[in-house]
C-alpha atoms as a PDB file:
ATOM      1  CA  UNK A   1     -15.589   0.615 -28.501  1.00  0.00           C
ATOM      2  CA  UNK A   2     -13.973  -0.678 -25.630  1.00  0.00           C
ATOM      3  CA  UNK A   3     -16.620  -3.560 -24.569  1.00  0.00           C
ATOM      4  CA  UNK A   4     -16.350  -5.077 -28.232  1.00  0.00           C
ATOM      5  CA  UNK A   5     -12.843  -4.908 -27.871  1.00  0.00           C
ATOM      6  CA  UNK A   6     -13.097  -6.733 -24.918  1.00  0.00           C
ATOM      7  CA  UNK A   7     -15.397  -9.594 -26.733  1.00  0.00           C
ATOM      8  CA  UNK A   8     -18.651  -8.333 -25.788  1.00  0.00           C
ATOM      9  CA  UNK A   9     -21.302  -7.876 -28.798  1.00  0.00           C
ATOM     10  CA  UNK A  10     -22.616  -5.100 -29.082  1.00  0.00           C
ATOM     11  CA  UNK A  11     -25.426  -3.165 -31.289  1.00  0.00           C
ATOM     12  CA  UNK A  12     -26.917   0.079 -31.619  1.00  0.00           C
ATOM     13  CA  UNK A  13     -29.888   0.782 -31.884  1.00  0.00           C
ATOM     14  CA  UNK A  14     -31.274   4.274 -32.778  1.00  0.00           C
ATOM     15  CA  UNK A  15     -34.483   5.146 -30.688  1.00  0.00           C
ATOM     16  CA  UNK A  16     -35.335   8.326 -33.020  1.00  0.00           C
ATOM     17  CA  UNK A  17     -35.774   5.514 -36.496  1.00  0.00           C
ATOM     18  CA  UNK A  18     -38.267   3.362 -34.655  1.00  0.00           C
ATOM     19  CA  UNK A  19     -41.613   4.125 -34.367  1.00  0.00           C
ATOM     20  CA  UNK A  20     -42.164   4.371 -30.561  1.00  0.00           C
ATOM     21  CA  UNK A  21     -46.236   5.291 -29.417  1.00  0.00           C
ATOM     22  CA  UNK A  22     -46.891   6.286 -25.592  1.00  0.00           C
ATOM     23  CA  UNK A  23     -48.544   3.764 -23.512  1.00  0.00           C
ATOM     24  CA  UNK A  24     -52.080   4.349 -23.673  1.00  0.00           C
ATOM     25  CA  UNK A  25     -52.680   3.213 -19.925  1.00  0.00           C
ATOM     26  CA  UNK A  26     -54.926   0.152 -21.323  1.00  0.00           C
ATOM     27  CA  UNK A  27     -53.462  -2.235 -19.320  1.00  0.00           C
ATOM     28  CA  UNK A  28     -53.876  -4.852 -22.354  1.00  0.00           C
ATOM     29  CA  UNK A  29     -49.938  -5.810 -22.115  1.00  0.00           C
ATOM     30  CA  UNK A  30     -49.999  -6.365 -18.117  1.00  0.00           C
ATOM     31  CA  UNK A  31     -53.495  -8.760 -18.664  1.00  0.00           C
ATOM     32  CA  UNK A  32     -51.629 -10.474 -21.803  1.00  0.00           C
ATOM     33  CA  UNK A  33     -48.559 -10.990 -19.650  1.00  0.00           C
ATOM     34  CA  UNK A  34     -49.843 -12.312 -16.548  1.00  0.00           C
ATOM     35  CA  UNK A  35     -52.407 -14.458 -18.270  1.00  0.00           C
ATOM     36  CA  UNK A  36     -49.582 -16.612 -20.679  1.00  0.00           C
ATOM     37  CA  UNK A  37     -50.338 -14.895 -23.753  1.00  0.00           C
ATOM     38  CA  UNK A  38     -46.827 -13.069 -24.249  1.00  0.00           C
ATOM     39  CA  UNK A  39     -47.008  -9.209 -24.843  1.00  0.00           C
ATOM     40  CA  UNK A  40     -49.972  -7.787 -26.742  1.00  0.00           C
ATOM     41  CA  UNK A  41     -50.566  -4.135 -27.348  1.00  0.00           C
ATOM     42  CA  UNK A  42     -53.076  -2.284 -28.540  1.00  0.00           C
ATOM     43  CA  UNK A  43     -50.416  -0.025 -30.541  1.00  0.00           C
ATOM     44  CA  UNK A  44     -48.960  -1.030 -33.730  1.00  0.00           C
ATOM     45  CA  UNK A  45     -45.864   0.200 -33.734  1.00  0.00           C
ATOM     46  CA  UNK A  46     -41.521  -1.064 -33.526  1.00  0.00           C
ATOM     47  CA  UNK A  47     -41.989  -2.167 -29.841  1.00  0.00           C
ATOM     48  CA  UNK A  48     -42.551  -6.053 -30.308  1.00  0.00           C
ATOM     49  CA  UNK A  49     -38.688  -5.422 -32.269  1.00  0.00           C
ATOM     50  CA  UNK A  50     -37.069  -4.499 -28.985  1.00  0.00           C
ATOM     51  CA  UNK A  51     -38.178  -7.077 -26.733  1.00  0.00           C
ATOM     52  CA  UNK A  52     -35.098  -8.932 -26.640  1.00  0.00           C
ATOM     53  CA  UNK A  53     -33.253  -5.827 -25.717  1.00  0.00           C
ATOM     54  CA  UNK A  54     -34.740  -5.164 -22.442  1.00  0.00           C
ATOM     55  CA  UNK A  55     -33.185  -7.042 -19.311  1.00  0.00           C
ATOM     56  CA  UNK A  56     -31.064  -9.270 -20.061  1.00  0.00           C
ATOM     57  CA  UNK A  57     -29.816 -12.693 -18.570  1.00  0.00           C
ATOM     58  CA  UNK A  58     -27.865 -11.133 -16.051  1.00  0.00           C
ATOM     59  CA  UNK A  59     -30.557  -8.496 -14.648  1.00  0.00           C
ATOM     60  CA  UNK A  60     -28.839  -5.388 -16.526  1.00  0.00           C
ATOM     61  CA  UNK A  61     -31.341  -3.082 -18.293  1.00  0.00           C
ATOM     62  CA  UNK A  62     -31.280  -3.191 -21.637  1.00  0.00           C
ATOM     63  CA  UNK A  63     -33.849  -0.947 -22.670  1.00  0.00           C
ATOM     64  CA  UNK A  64     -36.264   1.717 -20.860  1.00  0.00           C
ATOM     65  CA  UNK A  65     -39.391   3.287 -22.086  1.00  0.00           C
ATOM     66  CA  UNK A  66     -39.873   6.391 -21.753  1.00  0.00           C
ATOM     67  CA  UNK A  67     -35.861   7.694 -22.458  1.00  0.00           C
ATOM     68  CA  UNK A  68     -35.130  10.528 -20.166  1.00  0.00           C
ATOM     69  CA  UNK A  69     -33.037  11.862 -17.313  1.00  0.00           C
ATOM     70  CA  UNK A  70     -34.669   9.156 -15.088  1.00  0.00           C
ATOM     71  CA  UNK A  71     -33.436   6.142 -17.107  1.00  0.00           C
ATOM     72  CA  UNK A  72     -32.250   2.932 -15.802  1.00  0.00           C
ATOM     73  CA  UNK A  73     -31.028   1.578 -18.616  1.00  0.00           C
ATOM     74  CA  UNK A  74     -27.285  -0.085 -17.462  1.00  0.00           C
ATOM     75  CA  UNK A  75     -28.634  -0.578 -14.004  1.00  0.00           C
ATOM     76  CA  UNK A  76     -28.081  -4.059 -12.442  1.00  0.00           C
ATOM     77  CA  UNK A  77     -31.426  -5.070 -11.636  1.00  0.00           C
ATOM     78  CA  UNK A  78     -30.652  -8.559 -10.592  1.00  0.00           C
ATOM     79  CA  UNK A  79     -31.683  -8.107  -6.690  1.00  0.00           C
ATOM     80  CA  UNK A  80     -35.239  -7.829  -7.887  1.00  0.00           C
ATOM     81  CA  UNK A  81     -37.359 -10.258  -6.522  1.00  0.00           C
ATOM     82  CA  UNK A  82     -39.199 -10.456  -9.988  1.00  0.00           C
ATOM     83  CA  UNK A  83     -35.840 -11.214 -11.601  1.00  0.00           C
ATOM     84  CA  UNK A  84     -35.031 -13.813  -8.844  1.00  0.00           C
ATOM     85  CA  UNK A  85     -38.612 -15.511  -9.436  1.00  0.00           C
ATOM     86  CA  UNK A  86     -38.102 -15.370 -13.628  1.00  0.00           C
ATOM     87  CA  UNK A  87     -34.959 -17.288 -13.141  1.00  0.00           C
ATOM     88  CA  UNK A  88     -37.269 -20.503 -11.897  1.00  0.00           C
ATOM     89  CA  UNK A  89     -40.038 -20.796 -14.177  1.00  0.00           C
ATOM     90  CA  UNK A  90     -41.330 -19.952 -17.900  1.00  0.00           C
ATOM     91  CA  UNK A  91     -44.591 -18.526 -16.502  1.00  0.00           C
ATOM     92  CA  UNK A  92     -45.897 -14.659 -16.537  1.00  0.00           C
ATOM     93  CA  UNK A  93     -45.728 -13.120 -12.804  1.00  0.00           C
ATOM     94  CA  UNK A  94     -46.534  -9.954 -11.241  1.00  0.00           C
ATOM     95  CA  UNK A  95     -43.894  -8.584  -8.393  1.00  0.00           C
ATOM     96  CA  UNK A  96     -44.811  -7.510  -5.045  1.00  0.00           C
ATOM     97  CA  UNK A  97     -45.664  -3.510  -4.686  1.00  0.00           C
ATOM     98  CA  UNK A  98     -43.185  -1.316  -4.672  1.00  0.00           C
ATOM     99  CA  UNK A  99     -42.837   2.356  -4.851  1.00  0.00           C
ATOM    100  CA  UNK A 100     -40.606   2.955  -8.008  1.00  0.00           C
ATOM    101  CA  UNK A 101     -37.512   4.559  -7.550  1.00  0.00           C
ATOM    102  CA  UNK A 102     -37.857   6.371 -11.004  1.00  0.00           C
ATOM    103  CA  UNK A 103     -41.585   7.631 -10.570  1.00  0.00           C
ATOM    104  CA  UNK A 104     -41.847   7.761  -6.462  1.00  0.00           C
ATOM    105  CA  UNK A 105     -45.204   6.112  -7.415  1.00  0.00           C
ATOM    106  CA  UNK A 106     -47.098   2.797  -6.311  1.00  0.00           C
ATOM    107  CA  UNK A 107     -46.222  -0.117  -8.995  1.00  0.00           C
ATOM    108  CA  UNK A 108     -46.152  -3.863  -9.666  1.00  0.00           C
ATOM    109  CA  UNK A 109     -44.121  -5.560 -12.212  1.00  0.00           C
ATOM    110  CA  UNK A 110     -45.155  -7.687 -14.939  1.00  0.00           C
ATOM    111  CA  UNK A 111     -42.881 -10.028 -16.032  1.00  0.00           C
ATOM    112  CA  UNK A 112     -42.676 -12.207 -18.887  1.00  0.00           C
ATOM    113  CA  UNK A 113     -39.530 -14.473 -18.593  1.00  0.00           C
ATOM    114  CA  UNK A 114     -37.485 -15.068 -21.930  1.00  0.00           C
ATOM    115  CA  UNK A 115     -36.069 -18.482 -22.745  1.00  0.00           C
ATOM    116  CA  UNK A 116     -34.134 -20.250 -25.414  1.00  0.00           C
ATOM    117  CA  UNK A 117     -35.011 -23.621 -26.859  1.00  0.00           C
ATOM    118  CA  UNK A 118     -32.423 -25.252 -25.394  1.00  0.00           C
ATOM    119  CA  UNK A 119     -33.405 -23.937 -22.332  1.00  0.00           C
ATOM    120  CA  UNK A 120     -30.900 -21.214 -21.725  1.00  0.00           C
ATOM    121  CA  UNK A 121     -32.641 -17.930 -19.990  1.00  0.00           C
ATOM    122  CA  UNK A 122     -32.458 -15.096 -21.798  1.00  0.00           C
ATOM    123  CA  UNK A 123     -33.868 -12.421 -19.553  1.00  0.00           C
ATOM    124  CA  UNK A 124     -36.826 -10.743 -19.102  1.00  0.00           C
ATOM    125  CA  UNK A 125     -39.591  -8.322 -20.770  1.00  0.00           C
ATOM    126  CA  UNK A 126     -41.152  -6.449 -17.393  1.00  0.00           C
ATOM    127  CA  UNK A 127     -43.950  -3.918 -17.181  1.00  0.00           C
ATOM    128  CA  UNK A 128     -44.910  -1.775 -14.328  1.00  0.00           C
ATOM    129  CA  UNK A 129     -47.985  -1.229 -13.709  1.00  0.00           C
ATOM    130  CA  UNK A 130     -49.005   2.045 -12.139  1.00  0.00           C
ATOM    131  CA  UNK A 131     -51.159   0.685  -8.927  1.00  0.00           C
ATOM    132  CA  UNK A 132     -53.122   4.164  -9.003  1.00  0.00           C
ATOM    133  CA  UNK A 133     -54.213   3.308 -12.710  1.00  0.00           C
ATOM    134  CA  UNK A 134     -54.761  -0.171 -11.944  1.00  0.00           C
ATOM    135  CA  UNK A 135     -57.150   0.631  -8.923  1.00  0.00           C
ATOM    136  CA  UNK A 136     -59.338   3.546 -11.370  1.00  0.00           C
ATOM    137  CA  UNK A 137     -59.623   0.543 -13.604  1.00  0.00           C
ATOM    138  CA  UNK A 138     -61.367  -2.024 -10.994  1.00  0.00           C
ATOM    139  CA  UNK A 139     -63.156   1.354  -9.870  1.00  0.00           C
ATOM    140  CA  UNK A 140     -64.350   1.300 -13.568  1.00  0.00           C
ATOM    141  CA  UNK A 141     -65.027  -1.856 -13.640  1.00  0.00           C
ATOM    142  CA  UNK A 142     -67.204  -1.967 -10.689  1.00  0.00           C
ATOM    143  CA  UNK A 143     -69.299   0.567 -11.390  1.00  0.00           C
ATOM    144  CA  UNK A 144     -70.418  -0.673 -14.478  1.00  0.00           C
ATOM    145  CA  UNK A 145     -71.631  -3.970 -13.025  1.00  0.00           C
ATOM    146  CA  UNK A 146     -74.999  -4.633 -12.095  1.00  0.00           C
ATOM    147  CA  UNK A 147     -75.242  -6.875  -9.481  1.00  0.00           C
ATOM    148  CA  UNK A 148     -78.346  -7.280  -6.643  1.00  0.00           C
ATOM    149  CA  UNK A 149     -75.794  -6.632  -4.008  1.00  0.00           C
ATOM    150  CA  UNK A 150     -72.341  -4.469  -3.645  1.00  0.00           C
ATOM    151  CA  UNK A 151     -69.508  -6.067  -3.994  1.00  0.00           C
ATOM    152  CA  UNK A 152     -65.454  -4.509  -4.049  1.00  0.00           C
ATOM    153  CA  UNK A 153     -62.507  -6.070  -5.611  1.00  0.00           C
ATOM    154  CA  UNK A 154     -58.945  -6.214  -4.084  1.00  0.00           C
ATOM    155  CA  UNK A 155     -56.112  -7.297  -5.830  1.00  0.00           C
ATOM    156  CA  UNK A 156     -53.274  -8.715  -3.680  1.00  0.00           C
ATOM    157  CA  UNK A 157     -50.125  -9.110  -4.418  1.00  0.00           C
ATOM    158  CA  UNK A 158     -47.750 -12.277  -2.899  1.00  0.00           C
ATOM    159  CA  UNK A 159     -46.297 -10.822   0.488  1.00  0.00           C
ATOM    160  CA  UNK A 160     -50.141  -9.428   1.139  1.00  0.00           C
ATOM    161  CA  UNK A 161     -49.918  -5.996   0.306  1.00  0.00           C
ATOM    162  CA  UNK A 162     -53.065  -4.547  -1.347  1.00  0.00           C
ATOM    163  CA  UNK A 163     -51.763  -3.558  -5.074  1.00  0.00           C
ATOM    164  CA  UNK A 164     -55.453  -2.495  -6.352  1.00  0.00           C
ATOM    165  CA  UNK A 165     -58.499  -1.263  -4.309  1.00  0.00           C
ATOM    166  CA  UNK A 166     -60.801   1.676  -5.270  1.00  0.00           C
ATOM    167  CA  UNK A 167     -59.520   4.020  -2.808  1.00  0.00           C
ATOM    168  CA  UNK A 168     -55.612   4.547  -3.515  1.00  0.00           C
ATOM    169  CA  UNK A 169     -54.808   5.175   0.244  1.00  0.00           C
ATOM    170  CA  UNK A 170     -55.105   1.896   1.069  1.00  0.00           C
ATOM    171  CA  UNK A 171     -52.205   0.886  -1.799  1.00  0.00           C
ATOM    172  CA  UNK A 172     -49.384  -0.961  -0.557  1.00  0.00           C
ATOM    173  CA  UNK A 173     -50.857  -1.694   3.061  1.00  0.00           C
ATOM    174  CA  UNK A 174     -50.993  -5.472   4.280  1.00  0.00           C
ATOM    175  CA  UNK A 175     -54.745  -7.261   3.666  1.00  0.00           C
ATOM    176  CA  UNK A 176     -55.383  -6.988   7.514  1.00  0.00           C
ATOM    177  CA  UNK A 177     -56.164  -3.522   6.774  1.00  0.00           C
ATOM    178  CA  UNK A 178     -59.539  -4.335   4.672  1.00  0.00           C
ATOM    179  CA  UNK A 179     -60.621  -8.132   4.937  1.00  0.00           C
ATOM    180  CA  UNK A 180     -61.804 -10.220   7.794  1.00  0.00           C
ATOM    181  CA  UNK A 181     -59.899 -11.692  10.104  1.00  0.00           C
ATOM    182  CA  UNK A 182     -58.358 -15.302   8.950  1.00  0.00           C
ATOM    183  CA  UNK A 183     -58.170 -14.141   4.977  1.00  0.00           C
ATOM    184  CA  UNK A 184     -54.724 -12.636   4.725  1.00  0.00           C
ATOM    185  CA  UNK A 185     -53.360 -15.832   6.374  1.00  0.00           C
ATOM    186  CA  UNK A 186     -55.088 -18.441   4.701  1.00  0.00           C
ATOM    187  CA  UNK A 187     -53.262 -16.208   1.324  1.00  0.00           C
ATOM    188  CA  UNK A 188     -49.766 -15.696   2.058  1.00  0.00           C
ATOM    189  CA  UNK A 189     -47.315 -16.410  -0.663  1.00  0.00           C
ATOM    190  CA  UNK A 190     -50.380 -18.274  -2.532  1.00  0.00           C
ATOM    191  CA  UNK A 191     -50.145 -16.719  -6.351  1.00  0.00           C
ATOM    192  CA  UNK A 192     -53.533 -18.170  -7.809  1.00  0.00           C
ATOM    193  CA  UNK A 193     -55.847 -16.676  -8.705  1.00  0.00           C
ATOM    194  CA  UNK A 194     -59.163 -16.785  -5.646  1.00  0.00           C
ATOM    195  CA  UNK A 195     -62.469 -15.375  -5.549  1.00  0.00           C
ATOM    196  CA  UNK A 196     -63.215 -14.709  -1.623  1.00  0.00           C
ATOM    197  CA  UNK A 197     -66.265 -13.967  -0.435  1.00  0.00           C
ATOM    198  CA  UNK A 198     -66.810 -12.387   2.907  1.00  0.00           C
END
């Protein structure tokens, strides 16, 4: 091949000998990820093998689940702001909403950054997270609380923008949009975790 005679390594890796399951939609690997705890799955299956082979050190896509005529895998994904914001710490994080170019649906990426021992990055493992799913989730999760008074959840992401709220339309809007006045300010860029009450 023409990029190992060039220098580069290269490997193949046949998709149809692994044992690839479809994501379940149990959100287990985006809580995992953005709480320090690496990438858990529910599914027992070759996935965990190709983690090293997703984006690599210089933003290109290594791998992408599902294969199909929508794949990204070669594109330079370095412009990210995800990929930007893995390249300065060792910690999970979630990127800002987007709509995804591949599925013209509402996402977040999470994103576990990948580094050697001696400190070298490595690249990244990312998942997005459907925003819809996420949202039917905290609807879920809601419901099946008992509390003496109503309460709603919104998840925001860095920049503002609502990236989970029970009612979809209001994905990807700024805060201003649902919570009182001084709230969205008093959150801007701040990536902790706060429980506001109103």
């Amino acid at each position: 091949l023409a990029a190992q005679e060039k220098g580069a390594e290269i490997e193949f890796v046949r998709l149809l000998d692994l044992d690839l399951k479809y994501c379940t939609g149990c959100v287990t690997c985006c809580i995992s990820l953005v709480t320090g705890q690496g990438n858990r799955c529910i599914l027992k299956d070759d996935f965990d093998w190709l983690l090293d082979k997703m984006l690599d050190a210089d933003g290109i896509m290594q791998y992408h689940y599902p294969v199909g005529p929508g794949s990204t895998v070669g594109d330079d994904f370095s412009f990210r702001d995800y990929y930007q914001r893995a390249l300065l710490t060792t910690q999970p994080l979630v990127s800002e909403g987007r709509i995804s170019p591949t599925t013209g649906q509402a996402v977040a990426t999470a994103v576990m950054p990948l580094w050697s021992a001696q400190k070298e990055f490595l690249g990244l493992v990312g998942v997005n997270i459907k925003l819809e799913s996420l949202s039917q989730t905290l609807t879920a999760i809601t419901s099946e609380t008992s509390l003496e008074q109503d309460f709603q959840i919104i998840i925001l992401d860095s920049a503002g923008q609502i990236i989970a709220y029970p009612d979809a339309s209001f994905l990807l809007k700024q805060a201003e949009s649902l919570l009182p006045v001084g709230y969205p300010g008093n959150l801007a860029g701040d990536e902790r975790a706060r429980i506001l009450s109103a």
